[in-house]
Protein backbone atom coordinates (compact mmCIF):
# COMPACT_ATOMS: atom_id res chain seq x y z
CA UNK A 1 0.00 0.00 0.00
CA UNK A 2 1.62 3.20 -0.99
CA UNK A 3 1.78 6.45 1.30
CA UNK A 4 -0.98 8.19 -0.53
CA UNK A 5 -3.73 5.11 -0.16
CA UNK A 6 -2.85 5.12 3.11
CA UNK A 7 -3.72 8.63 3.39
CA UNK A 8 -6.77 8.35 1.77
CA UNK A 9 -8.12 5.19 4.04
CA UNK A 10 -7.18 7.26 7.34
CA UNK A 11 -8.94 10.27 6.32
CA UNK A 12 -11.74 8.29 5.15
CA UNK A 13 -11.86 6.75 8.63
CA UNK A 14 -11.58 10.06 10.16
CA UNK A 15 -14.72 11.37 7.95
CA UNK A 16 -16.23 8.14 9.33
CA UNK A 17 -15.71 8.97 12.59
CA UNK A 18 -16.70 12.49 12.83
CA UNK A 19 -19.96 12.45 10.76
CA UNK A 20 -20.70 8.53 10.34
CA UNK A 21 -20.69 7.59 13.72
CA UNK A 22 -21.22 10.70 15.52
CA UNK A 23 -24.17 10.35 18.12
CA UNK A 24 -25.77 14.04 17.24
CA UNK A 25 -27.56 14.00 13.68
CA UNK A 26 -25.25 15.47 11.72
CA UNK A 27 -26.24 16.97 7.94
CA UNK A 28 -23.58 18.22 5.54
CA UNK A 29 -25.31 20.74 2.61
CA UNK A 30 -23.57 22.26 -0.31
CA UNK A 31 -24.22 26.02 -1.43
CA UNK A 32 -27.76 25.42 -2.41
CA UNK A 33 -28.66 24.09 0.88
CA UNK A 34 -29.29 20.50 -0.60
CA UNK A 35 -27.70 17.15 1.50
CA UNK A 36 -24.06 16.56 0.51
CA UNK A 37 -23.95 14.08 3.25
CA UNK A 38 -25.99 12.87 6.55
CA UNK A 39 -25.50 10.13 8.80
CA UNK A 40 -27.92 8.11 10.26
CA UNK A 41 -28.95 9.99 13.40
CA UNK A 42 -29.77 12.79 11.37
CA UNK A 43 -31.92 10.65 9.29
CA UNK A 44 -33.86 8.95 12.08
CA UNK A 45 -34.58 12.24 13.46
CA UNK A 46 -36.40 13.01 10.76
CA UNK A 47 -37.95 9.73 10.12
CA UNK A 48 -35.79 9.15 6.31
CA UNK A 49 -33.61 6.60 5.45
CA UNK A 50 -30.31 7.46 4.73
CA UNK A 51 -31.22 7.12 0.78
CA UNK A 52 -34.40 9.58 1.23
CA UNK A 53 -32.87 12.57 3.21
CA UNK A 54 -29.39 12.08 0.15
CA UNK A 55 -32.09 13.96 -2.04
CA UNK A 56 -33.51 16.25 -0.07
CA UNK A 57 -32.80 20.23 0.22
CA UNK A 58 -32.94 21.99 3.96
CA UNK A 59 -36.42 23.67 3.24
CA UNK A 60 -37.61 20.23 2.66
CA UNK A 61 -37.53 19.90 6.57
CA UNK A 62 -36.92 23.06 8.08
CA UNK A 63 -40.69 24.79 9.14
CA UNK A 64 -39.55 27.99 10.08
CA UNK A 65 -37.79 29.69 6.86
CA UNK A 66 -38.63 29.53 3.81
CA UNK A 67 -36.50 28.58 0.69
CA UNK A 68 -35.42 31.93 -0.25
CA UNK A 69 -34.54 32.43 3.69
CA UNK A 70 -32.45 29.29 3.42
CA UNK A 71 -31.04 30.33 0.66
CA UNK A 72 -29.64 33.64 1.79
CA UNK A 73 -28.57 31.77 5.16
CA UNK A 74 -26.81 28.86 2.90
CA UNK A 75 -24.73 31.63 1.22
CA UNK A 76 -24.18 33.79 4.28
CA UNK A 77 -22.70 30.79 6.57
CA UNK A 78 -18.97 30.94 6.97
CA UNK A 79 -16.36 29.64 9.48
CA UNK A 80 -17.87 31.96 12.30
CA UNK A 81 -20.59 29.86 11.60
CA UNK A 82 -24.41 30.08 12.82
CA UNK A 83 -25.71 28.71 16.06
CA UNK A 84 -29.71 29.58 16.77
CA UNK A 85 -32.78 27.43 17.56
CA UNK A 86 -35.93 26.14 14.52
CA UNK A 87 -38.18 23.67 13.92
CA UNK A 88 -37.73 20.95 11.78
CA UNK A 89 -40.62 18.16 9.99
CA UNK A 90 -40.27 15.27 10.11
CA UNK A 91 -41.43 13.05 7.57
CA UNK A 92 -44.47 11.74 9.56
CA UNK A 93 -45.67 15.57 9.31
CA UNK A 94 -44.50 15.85 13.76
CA UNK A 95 -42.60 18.91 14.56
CA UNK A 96 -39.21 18.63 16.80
CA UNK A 97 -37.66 21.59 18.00
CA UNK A 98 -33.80 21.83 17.25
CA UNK A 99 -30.62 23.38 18.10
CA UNK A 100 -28.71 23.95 15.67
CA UNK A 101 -24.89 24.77 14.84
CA UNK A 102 -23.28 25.09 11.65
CA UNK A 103 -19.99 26.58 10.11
CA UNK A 104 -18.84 26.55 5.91
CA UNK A 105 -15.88 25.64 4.68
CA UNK A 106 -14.39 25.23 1.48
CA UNK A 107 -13.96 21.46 0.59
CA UNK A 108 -12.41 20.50 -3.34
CA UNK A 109 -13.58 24.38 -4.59
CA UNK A 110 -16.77 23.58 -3.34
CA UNK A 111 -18.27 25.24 -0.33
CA UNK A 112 -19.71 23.21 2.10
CA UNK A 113 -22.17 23.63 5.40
CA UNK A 114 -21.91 21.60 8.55
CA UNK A 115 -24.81 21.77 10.39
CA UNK A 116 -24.94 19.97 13.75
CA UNK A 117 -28.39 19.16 15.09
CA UNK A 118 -30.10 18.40 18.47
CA UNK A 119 -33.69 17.53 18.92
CA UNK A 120 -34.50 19.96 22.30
CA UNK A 121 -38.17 19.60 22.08
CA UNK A 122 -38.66 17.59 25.49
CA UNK A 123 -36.44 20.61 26.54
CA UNK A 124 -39.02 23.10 25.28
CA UNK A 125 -41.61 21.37 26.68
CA UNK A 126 -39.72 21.11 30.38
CA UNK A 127 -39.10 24.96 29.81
CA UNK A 128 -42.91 25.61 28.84
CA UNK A 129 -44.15 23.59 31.58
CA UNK A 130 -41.90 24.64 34.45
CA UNK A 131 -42.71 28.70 33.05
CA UNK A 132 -46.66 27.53 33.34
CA UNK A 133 -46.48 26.05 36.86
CA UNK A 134 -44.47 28.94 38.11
CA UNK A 135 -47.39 31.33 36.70
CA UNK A 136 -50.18 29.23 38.16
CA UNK A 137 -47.85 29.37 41.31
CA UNK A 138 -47.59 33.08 41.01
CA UNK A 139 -51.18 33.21 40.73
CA UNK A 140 -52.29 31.17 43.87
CA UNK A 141 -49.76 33.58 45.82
CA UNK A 142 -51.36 36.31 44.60
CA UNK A 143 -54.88 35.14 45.66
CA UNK A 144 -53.84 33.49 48.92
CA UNK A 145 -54.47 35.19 52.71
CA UNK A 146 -52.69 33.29 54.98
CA UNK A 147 -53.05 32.79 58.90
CA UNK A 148 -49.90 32.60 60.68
CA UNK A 149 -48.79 32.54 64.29
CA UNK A 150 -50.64 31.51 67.01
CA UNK A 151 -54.42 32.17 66.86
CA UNK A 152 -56.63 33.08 70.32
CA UNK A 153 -59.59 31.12 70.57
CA UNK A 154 -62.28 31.27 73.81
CA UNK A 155 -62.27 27.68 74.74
CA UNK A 156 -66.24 28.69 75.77
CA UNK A 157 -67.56 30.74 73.10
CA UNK A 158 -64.86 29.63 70.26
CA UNK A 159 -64.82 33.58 69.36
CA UNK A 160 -61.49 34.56 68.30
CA UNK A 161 -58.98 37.87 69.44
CA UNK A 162 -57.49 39.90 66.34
CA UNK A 163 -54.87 41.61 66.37
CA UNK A 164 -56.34 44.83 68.06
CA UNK A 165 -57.48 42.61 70.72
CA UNK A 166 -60.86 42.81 69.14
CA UNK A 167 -63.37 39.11 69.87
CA UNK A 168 -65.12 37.89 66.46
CA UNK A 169 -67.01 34.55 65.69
CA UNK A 170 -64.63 32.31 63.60
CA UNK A 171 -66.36 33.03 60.31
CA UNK A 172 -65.49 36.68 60.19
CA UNK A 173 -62.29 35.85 61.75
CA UNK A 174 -61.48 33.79 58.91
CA UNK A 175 -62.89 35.56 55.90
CA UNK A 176 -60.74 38.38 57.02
CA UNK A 177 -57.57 36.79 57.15
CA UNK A 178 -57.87 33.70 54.34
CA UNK A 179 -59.55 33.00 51.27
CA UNK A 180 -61.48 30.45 52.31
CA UNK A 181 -65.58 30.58 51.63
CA UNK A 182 -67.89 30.03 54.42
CA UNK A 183 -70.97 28.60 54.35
CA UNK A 184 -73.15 27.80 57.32
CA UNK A 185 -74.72 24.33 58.75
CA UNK A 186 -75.11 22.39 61.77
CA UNK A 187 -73.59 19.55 62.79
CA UNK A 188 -75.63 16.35 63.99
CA UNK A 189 -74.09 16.97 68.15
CA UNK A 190 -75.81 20.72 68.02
CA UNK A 191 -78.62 19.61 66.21
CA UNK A 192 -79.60 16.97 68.80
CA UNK A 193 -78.94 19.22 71.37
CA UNK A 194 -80.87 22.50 70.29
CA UNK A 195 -83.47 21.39 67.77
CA UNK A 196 -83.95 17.19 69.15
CA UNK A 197 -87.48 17.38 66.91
CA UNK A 198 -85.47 17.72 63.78
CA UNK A 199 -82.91 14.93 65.36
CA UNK A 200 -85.59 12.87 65.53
């Protein structure tokens, strides 16, 4: 094997390595933003097979810019590269929500985008569900009254002291000082004891 077909099989194993078998989906695009190369995880993100996503351009997935947006971005990307957050379709019609890097470079006089992928969507979801609990959180708090301390109660009349030192019955106690609803009844011990026809 001569020096130069050995240099050709290790950089073909070090293509291999960085795109083939990386573990984030990984899709390579020339200057029209169609697929130079993807490897597998790129293509099970979006539900292709390796053979369907070879022929497929980035607007063909991508449901946040257009083609002619592509487009410009395709041409604009250089080795500063891009890094921001879209949506991409997947073949079954489901929307993920990825991260995306990429950075151009020119490869045989050709110039070339890698664009490094990540599906964030349970992510989003996490975020939009932890931001809705925190508002319904924010919302209880804001309705809440809440009795703290120590509250004096007459062991005979069950009135109870404010703050002023002020005696009230327990149901104007309370809707002062929480947001609880009252509503009136009698239990079955006072109604045996003050109205014993009803009882019976």
């Amino acid at each position: 094997m001569s020096d130069m077909e050995a240099l050709l099989r290790d950089e073909a194993r070090w293509r291999q390595l960085l795109v083939r078998e990386s573990r984030d989906p990984i899709v390579i695009l020339d200057e029209d933003a169609k697929v130079f190369e993807a490897n597998r995880r790129f293509a099970e993100m979006l539900g292709y097979s390796e053979e369907e996503v070879s022929a497929l351009h980035a607007w063909d997935w991508d449901a946040v810019y257009d083609k002619e947006q592509i487009q410009r971005l395709a041409k604009s990307v250089d080795a500063g590269g891009h890094h921001f957050e879209t949506q991409h379709r997947r073949k079954d019609g489901a929307l993920i929500d990825v991260e995306l890097s990429n950075n151009g470079a020119m490869y045989r006089g050709h110039k070339l985008i890698l664009c490094i992928c990540r599906d964030i969507t349970g992510k989003k979801r996490a975020e939009k569900q932890r931001e809705e609990l925190i508002a319904r959180l924010r919302e209880s708090l804001a309705e809440i009254k809440t009795l703290r301390g120590i509250v004096p109660v007459c062991c005979i009349c069950k009135k109870v002291r404010d703050d002023e030192g002020y005696w009230e019955q327990v149901d104007i106690y309370l809707s002062k000082h929480s947001s609880a609803e009252i509503s009136h009844g009698v239990c079955p011990e006072c109604v045996k004891e003050h109205y014993p026809e009803l009882a019976e």
